[in-house]
PDB file of N, CA and C in Angstrom:
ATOM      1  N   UNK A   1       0.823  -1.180   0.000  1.00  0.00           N
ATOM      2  CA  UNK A   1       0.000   0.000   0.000  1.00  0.00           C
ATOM      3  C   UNK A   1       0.868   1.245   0.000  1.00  0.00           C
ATOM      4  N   UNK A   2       2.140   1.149   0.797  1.00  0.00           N
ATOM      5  CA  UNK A   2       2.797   2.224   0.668  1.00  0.00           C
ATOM      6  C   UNK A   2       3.797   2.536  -0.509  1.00  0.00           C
ATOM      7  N   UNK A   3       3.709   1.613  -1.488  1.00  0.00           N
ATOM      8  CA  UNK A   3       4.463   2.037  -2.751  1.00  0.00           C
ATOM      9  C   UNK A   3       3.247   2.007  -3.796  1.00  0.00           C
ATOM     10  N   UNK A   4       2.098   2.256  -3.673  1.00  0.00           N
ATOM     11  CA  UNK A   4       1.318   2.171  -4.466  1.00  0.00           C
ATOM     12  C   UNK A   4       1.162   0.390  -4.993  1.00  0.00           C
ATOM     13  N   UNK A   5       1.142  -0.353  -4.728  1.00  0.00           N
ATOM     14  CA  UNK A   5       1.304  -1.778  -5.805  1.00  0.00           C
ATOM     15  C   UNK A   5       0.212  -2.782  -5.832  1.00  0.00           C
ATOM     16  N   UNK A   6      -0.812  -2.081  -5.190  1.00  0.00           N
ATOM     17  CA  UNK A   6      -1.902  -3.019  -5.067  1.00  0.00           C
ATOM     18  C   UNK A   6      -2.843  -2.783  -6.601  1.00  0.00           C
ATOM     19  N   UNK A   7      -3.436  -4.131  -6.566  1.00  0.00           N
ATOM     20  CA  UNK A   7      -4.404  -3.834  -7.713  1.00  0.00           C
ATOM     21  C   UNK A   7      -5.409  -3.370  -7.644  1.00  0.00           C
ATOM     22  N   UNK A   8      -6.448  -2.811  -8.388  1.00  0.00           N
ATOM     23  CA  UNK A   8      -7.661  -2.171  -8.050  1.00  0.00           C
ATOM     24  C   UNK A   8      -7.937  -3.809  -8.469  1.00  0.00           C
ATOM     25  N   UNK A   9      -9.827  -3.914  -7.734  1.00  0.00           N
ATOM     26  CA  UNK A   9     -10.754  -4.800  -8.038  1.00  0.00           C
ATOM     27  C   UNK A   9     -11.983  -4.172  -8.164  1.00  0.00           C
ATOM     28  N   UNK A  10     -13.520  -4.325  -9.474  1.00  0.00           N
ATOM     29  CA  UNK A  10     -13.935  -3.316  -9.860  1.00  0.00           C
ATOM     30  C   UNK A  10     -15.248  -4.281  -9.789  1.00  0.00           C
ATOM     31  N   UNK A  11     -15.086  -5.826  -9.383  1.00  0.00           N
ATOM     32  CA  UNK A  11     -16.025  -6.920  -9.178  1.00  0.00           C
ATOM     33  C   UNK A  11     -16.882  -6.736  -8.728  1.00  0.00           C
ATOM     34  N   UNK A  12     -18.081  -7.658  -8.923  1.00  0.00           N
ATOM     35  CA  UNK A  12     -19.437  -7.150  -7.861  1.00  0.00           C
ATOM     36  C   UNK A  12     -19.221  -7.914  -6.682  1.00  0.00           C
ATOM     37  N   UNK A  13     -18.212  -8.715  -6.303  1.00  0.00           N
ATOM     38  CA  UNK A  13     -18.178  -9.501  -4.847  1.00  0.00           C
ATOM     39  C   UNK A  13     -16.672  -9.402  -4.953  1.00  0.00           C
ATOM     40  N   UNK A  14     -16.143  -9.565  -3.812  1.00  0.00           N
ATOM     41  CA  UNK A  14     -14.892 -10.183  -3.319  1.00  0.00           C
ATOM     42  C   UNK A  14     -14.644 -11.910  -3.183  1.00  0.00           C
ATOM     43  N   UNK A  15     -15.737 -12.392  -2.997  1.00  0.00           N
ATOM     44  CA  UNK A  15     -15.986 -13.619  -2.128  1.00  0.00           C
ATOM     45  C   UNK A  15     -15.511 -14.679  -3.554  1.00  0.00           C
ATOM     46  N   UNK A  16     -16.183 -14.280  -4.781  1.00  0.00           N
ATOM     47  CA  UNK A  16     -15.916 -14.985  -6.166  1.00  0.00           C
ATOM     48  C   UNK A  16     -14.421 -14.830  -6.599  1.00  0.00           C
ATOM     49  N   UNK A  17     -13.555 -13.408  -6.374  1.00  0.00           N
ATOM     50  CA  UNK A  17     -12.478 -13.273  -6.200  1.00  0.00           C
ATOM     51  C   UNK A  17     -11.465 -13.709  -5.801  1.00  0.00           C
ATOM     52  N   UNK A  18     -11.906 -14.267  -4.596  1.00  0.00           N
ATOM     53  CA  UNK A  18     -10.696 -14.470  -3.528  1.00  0.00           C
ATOM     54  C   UNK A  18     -10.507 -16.083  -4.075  1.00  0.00           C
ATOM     55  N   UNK A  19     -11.539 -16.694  -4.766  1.00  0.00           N
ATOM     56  CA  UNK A  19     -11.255 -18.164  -4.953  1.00  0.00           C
ATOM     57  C   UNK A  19     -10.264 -18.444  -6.125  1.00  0.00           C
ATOM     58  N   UNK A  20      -9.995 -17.317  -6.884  1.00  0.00           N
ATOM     59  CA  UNK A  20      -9.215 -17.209  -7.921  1.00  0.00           C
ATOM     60  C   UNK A  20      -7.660 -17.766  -7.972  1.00  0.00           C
ATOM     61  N   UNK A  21      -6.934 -17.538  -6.975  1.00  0.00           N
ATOM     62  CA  UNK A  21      -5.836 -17.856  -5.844  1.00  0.00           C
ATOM     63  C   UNK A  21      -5.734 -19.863  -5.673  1.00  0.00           C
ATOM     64  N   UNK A  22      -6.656 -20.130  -4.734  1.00  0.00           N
ATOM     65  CA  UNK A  22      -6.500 -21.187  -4.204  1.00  0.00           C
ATOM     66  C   UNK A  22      -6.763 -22.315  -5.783  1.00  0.00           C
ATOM     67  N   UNK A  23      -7.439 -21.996  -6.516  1.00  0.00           N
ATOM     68  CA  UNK A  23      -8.336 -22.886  -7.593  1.00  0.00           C
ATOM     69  C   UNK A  23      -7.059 -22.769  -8.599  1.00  0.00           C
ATOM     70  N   UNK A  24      -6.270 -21.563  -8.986  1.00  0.00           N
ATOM     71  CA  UNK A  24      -5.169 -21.473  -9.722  1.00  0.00           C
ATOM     72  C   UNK A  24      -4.124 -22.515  -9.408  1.00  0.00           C
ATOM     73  N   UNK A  25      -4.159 -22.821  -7.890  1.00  0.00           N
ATOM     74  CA  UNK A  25      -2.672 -23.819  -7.339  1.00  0.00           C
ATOM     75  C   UNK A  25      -3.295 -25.214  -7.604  1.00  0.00           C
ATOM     76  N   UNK A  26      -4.352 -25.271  -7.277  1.00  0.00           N
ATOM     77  CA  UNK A  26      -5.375 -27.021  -7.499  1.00  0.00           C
ATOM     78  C   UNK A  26      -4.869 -27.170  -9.016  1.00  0.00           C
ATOM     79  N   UNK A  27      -5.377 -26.177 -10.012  1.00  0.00           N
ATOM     80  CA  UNK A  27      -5.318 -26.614 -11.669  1.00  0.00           C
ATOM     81  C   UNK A  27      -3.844 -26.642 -11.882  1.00  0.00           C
ATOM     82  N   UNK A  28      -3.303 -25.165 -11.116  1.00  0.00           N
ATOM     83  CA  UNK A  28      -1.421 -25.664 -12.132  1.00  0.00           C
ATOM     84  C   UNK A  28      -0.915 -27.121 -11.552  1.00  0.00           C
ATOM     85  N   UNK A  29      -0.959 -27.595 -10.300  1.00  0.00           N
ATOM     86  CA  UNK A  29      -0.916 -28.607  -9.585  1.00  0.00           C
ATOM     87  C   UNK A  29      -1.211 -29.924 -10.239  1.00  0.00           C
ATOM     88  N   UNK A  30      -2.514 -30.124 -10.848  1.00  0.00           N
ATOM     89  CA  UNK A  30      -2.755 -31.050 -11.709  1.00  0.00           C
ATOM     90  C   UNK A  30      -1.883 -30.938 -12.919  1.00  0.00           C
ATOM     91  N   UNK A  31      -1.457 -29.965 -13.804  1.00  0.00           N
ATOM     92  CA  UNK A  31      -0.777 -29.569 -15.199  1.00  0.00           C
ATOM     93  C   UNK A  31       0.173 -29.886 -15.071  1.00  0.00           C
ATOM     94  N   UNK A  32       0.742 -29.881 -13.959  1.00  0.00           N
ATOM     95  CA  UNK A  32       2.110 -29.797 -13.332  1.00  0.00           C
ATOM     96  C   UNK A  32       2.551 -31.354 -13.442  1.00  0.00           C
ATOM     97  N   UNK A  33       2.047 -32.430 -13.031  1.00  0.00           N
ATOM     98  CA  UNK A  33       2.288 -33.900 -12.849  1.00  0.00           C
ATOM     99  C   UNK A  33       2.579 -34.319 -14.254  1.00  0.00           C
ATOM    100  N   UNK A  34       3.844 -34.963 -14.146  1.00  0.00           N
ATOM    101  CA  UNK A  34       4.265 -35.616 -14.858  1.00  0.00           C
ATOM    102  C   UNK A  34       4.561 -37.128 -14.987  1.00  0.00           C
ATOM    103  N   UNK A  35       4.283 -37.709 -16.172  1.00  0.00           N
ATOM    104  CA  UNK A  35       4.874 -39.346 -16.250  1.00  0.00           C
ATOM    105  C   UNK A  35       5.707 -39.233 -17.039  1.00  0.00           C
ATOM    106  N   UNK A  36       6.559 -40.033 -17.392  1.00  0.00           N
ATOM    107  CA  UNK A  36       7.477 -41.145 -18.135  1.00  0.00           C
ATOM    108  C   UNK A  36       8.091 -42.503 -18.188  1.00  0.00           C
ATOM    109  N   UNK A  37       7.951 -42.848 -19.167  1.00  0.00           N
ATOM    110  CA  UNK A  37       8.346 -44.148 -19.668  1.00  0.00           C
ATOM    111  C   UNK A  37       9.682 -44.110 -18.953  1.00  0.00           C
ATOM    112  N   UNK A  38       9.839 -45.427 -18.612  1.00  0.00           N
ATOM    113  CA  UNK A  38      11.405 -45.751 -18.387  1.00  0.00           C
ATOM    114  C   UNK A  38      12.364 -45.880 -20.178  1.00  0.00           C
ATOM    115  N   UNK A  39      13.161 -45.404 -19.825  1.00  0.00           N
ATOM    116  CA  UNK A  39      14.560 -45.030 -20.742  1.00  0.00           C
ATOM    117  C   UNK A  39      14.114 -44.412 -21.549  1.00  0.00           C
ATOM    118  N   UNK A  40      13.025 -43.587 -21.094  1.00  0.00           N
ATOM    119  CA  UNK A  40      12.787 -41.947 -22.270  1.00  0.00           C
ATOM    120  C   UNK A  40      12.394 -40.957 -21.200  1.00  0.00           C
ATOM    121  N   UNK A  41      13.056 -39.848 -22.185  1.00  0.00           N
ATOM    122  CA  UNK A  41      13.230 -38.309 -21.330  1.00  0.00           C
ATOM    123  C   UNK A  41      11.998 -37.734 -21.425  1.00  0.00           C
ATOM    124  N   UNK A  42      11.211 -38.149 -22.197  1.00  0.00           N
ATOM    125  CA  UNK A  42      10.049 -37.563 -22.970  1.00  0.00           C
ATOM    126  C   UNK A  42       8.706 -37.544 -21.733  1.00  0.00           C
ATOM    127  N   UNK A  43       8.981 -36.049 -20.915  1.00  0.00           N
ATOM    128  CA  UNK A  43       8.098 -35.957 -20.078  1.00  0.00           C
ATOM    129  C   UNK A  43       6.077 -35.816 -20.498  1.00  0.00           C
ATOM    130  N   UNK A  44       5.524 -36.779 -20.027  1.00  0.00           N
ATOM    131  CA  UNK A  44       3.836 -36.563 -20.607  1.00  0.00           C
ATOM    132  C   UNK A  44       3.520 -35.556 -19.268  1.00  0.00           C
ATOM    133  N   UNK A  45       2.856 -34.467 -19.772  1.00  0.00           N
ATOM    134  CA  UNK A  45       2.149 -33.680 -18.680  1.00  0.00           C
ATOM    135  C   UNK A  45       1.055 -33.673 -18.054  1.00  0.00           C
ATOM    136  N   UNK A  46       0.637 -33.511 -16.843  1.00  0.00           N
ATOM    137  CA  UNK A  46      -0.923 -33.138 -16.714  1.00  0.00           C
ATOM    138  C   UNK A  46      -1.081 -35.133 -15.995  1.00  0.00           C
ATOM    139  N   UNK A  47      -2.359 -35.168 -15.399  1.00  0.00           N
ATOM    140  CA  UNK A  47      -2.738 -36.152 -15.280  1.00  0.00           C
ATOM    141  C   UNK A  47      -3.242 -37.583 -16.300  1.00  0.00           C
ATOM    142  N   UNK A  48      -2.810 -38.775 -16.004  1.00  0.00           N
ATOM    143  CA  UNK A  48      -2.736 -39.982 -16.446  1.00  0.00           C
ATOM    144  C   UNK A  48      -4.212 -39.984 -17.041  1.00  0.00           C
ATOM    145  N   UNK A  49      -4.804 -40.001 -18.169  1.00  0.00           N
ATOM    146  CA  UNK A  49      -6.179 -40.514 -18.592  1.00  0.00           C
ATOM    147  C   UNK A  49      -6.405 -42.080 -17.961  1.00  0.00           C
ATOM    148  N   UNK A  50      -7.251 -42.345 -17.173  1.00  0.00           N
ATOM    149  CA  UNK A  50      -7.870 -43.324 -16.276  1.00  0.00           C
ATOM    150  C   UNK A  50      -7.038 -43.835 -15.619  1.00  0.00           C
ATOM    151  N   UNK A  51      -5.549 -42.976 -15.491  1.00  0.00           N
ATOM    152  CA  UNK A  51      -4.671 -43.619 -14.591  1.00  0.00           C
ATOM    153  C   UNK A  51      -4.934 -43.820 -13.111  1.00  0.00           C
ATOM    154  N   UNK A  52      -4.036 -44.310 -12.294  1.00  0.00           N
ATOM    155  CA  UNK A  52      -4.201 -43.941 -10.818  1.00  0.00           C
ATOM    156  C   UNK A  52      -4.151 -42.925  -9.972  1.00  0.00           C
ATOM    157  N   UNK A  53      -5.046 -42.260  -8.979  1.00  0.00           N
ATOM    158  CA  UNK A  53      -4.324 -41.049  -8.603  1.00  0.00           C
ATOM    159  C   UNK A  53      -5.108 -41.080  -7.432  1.00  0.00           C
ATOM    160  N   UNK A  54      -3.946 -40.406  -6.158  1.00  0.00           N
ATOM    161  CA  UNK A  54      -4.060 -40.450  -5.289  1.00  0.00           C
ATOM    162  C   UNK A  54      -4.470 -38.747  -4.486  1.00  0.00           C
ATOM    163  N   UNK A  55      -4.789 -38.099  -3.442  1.00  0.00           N
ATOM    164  CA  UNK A  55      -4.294 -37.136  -2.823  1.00  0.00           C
ATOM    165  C   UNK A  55      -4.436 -37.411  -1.692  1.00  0.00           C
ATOM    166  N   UNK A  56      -3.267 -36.891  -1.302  1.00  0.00           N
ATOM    167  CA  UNK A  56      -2.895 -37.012   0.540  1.00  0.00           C
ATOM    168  C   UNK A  56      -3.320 -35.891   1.221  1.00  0.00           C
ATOM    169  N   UNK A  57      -4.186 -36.289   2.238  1.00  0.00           N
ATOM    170  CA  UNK A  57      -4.034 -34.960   2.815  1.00  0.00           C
ATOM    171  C   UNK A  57      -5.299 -34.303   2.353  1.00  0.00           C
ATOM    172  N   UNK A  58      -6.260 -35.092   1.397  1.00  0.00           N
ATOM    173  CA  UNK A  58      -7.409 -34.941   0.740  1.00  0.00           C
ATOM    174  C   UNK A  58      -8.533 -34.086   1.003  1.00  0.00           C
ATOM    175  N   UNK A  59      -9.269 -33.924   2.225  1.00  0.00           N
ATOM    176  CA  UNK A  59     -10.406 -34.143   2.075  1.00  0.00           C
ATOM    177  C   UNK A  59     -10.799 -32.224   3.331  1.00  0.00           C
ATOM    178  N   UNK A  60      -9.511 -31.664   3.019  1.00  0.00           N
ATOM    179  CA  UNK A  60     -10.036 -29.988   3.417  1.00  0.00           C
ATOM    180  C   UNK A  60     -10.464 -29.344   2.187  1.00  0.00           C
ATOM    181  N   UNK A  61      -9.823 -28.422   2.504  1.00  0.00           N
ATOM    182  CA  UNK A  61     -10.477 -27.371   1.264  1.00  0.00           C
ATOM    183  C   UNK A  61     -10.079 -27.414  -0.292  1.00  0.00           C
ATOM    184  N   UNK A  62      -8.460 -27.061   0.124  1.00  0.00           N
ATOM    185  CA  UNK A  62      -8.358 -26.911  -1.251  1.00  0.00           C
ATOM    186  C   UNK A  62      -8.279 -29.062  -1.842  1.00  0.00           C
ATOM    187  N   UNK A  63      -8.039 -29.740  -0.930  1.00  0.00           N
ATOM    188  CA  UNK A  63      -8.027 -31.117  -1.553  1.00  0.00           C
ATOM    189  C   UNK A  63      -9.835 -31.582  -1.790  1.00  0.00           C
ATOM    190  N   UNK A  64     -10.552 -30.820  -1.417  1.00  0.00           N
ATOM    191  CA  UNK A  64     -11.964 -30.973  -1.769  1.00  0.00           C
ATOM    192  C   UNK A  64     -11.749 -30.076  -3.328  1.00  0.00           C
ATOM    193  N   UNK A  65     -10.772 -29.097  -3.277  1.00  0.00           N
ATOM    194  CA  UNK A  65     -10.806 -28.563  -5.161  1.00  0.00           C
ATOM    195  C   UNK A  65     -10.482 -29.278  -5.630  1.00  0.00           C
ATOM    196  N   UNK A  66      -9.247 -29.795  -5.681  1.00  0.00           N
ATOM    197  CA  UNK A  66      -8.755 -30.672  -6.170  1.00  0.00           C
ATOM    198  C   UNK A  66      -9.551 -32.345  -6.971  1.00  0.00           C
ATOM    199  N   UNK A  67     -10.297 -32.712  -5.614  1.00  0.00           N
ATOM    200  CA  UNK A  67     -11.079 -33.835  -6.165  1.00  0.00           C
ATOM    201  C   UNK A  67     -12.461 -33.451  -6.969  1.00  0.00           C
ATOM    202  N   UNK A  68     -12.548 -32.390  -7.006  1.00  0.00           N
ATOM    203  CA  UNK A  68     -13.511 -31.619  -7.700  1.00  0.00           C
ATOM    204  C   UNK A  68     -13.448 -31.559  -9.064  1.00  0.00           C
ATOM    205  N   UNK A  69     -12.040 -31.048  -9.243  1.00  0.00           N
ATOM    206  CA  UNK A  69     -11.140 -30.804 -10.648  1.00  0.00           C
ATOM    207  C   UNK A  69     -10.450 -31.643 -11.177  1.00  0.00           C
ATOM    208  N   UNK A  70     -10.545 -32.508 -10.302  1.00  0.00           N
ATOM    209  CA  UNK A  70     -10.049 -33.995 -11.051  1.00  0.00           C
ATOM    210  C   UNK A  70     -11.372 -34.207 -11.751  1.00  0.00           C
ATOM    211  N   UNK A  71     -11.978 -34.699 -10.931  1.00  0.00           N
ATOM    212  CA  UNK A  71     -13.291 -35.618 -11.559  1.00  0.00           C
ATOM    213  C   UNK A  71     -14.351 -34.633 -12.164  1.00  0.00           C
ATOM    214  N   UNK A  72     -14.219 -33.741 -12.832  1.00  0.00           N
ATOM    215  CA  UNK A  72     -14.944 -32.601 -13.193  1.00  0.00           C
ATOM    216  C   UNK A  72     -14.096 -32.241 -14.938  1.00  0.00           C
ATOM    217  N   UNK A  73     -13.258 -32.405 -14.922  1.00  0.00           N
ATOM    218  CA  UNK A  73     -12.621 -32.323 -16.195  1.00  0.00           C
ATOM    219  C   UNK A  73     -13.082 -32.755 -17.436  1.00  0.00           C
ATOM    220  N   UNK A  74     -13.333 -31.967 -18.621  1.00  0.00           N
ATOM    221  CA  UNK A  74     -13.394 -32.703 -19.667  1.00  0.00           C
ATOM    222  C   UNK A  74     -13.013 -33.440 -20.877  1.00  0.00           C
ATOM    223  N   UNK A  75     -11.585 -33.142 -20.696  1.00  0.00           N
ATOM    224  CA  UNK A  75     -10.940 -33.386 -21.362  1.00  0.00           C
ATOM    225  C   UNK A  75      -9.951 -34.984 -20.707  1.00  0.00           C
ATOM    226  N   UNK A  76      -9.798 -34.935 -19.413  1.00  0.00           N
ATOM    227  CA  UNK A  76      -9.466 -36.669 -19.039  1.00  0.00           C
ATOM    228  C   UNK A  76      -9.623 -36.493 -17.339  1.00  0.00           C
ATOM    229  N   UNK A  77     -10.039 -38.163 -17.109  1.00  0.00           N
ATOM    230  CA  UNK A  77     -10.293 -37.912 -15.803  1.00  0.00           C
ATOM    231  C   UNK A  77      -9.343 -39.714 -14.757  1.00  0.00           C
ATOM    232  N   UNK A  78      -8.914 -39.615 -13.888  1.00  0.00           N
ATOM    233  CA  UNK A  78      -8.260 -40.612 -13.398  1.00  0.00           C
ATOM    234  C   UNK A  78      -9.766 -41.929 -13.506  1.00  0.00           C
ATOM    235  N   UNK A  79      -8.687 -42.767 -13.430  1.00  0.00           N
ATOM    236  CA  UNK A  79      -9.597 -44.146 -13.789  1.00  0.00           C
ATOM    237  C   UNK A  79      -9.989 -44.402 -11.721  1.00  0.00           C
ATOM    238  N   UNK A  80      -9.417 -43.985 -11.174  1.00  0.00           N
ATOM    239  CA  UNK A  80      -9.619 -44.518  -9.851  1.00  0.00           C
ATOM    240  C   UNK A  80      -8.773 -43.507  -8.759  1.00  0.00           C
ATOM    241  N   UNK A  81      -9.272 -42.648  -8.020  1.00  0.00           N
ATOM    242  CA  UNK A  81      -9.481 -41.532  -7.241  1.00  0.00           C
ATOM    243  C   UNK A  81      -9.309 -41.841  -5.528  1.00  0.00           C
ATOM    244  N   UNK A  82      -8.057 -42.205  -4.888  1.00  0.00           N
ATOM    245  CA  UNK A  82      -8.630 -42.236  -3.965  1.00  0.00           C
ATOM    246  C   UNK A  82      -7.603 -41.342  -2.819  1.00  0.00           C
ATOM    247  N   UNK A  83      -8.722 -40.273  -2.002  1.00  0.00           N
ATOM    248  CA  UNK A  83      -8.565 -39.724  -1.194  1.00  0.00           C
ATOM    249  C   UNK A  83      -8.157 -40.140   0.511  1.00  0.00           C
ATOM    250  N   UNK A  84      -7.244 -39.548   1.066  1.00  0.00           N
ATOM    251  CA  UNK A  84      -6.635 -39.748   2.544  1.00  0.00           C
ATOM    252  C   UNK A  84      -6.564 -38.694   3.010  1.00  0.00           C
ATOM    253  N   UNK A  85      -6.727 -38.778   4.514  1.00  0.00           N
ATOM    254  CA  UNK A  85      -6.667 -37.802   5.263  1.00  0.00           C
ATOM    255  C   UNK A  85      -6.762 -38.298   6.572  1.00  0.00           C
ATOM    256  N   UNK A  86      -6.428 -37.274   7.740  1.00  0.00           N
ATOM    257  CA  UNK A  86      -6.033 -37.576   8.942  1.00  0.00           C
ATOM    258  C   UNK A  86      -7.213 -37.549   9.873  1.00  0.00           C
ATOM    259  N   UNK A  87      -8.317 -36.830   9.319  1.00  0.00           N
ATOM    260  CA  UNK A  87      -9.716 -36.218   9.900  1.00  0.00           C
ATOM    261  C   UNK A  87     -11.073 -37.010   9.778  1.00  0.00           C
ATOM    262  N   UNK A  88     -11.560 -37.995  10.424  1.00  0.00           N
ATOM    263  CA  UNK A  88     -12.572 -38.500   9.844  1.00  0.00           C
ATOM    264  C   UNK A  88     -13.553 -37.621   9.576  1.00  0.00           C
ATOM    265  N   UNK A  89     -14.084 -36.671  10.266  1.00  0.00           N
ATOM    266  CA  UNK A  89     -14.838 -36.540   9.987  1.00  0.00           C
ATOM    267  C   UNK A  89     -14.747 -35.702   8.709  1.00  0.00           C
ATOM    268  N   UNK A  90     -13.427 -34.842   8.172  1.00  0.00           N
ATOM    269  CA  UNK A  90     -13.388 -34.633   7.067  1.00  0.00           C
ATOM    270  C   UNK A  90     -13.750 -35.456   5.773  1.00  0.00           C
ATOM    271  N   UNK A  91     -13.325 -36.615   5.832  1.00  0.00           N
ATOM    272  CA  UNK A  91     -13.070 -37.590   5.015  1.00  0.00           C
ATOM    273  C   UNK A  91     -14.823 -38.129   4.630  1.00  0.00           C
ATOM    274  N   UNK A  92     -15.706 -37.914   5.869  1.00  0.00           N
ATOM    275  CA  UNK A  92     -17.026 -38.432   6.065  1.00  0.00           C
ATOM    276  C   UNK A  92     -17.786 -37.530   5.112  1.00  0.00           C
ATOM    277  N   UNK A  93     -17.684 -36.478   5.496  1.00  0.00           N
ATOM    278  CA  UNK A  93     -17.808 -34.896   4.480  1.00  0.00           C
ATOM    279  C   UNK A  93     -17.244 -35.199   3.156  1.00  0.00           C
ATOM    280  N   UNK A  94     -16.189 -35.151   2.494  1.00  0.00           N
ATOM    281  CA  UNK A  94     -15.869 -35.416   1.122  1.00  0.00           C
ATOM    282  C   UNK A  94     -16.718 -37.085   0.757  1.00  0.00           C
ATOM    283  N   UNK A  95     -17.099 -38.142   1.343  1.00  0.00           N
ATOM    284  CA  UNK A  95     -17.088 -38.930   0.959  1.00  0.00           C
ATOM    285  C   UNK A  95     -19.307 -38.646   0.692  1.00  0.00           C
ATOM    286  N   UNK A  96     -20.015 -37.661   1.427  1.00  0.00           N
ATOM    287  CA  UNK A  96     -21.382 -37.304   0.950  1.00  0.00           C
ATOM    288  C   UNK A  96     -21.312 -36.759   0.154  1.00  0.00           C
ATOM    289  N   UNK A  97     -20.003 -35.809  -0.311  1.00  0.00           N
ATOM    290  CA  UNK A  97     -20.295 -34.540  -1.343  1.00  0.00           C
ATOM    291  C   UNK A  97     -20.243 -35.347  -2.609  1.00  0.00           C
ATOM    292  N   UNK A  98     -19.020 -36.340  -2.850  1.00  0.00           N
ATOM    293  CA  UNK A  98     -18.752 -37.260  -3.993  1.00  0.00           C
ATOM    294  C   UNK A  98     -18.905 -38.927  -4.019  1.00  0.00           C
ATOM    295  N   UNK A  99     -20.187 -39.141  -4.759  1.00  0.00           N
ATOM    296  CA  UNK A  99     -20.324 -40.728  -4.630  1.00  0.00           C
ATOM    297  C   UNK A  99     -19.413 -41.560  -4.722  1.00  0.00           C
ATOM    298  N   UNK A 100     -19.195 -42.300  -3.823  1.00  0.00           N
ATOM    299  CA  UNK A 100     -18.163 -43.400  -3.852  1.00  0.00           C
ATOM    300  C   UNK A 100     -18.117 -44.361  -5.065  1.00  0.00           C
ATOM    301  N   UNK A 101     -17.217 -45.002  -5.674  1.00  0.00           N
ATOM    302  CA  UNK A 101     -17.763 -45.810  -6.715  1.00  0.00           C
ATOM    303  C   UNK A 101     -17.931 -44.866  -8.261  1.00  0.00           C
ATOM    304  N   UNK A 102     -17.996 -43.868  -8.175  1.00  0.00           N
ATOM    305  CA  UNK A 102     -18.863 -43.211  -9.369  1.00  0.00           C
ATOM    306  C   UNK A 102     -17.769 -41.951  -9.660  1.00  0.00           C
ATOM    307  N   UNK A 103     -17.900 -41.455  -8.799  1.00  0.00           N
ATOM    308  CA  UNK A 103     -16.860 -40.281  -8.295  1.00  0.00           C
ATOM    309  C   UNK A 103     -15.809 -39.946  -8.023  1.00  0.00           C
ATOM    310  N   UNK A 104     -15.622 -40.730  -6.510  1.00  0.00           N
ATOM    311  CA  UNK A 104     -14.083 -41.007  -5.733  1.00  0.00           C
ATOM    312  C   UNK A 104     -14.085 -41.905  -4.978  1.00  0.00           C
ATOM    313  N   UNK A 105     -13.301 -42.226  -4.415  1.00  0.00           N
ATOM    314  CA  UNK A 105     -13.037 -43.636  -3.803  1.00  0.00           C
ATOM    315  C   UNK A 105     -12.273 -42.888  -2.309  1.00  0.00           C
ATOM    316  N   UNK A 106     -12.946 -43.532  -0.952  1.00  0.00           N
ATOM    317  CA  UNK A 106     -12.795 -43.283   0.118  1.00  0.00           C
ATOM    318  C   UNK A 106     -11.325 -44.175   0.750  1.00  0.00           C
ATOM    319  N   UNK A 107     -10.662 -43.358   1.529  1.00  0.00           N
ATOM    320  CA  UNK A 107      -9.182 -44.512   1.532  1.00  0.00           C
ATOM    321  C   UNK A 107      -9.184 -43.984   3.357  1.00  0.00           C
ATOM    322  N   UNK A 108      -9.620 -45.558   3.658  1.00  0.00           N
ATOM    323  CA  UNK A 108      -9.572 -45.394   5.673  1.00  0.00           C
ATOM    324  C   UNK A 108      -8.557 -46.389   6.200  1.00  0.00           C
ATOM    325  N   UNK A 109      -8.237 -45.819   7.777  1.00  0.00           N
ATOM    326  CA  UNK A 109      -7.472 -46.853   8.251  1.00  0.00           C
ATOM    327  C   UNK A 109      -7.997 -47.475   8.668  1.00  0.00           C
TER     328      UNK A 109
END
């Protein structure tokens, strides 16, 4: 504020705004993952089409984006989804929001 460097915002809410941030790190996050073949350099980007995929640590906020934007994609989506976390009752919560089986797959101790 004191060198001038803030941006103006000219939006009708803040609240639609502020999600702009957290939802940017979920998507580059997914773009970001890479595979490769053994004895090639040749990095594939972005998530595995019906591959396996896991998130740790799953079932707060931004790992509720995350399983959101996984399985919400239209262009490819993991063949089998399964979420962990330390919180049941978090985990109880992600597992009403997204049908098991269909959706995501619940991962307990």
């Amino acid at each position: 504020m004191e060198q001038d460097c803030l941006l103006a915002y000219e939006g009708k809410g803040y609240y639609p705004a502020s999600l702009a941030e957290p939802l940017s790190c979920v998507i580059g996050a997914m773009h970001a993952c890479y595979h490769a073949s053994p004895g090639s350099y040749v990095h594939k980007m972005d998530i595995k089409e019906k591959g396996d995929m896991i998130i740790l640590a799953g079932a707060g906020p931004m790992g509720l984006a995350a399983i959101n934007y996984a399985i919400s994609r239209e262009d490819r989506h993991p063949g089998r989804l399964i979420v962990t976390d330390i919180d049941q009752e978090r985990l109880t919560r992600a597992a009403g929001l997204y049908r098991p089986g269909v959706a995501a797959k619940k991962a307990y101790n």
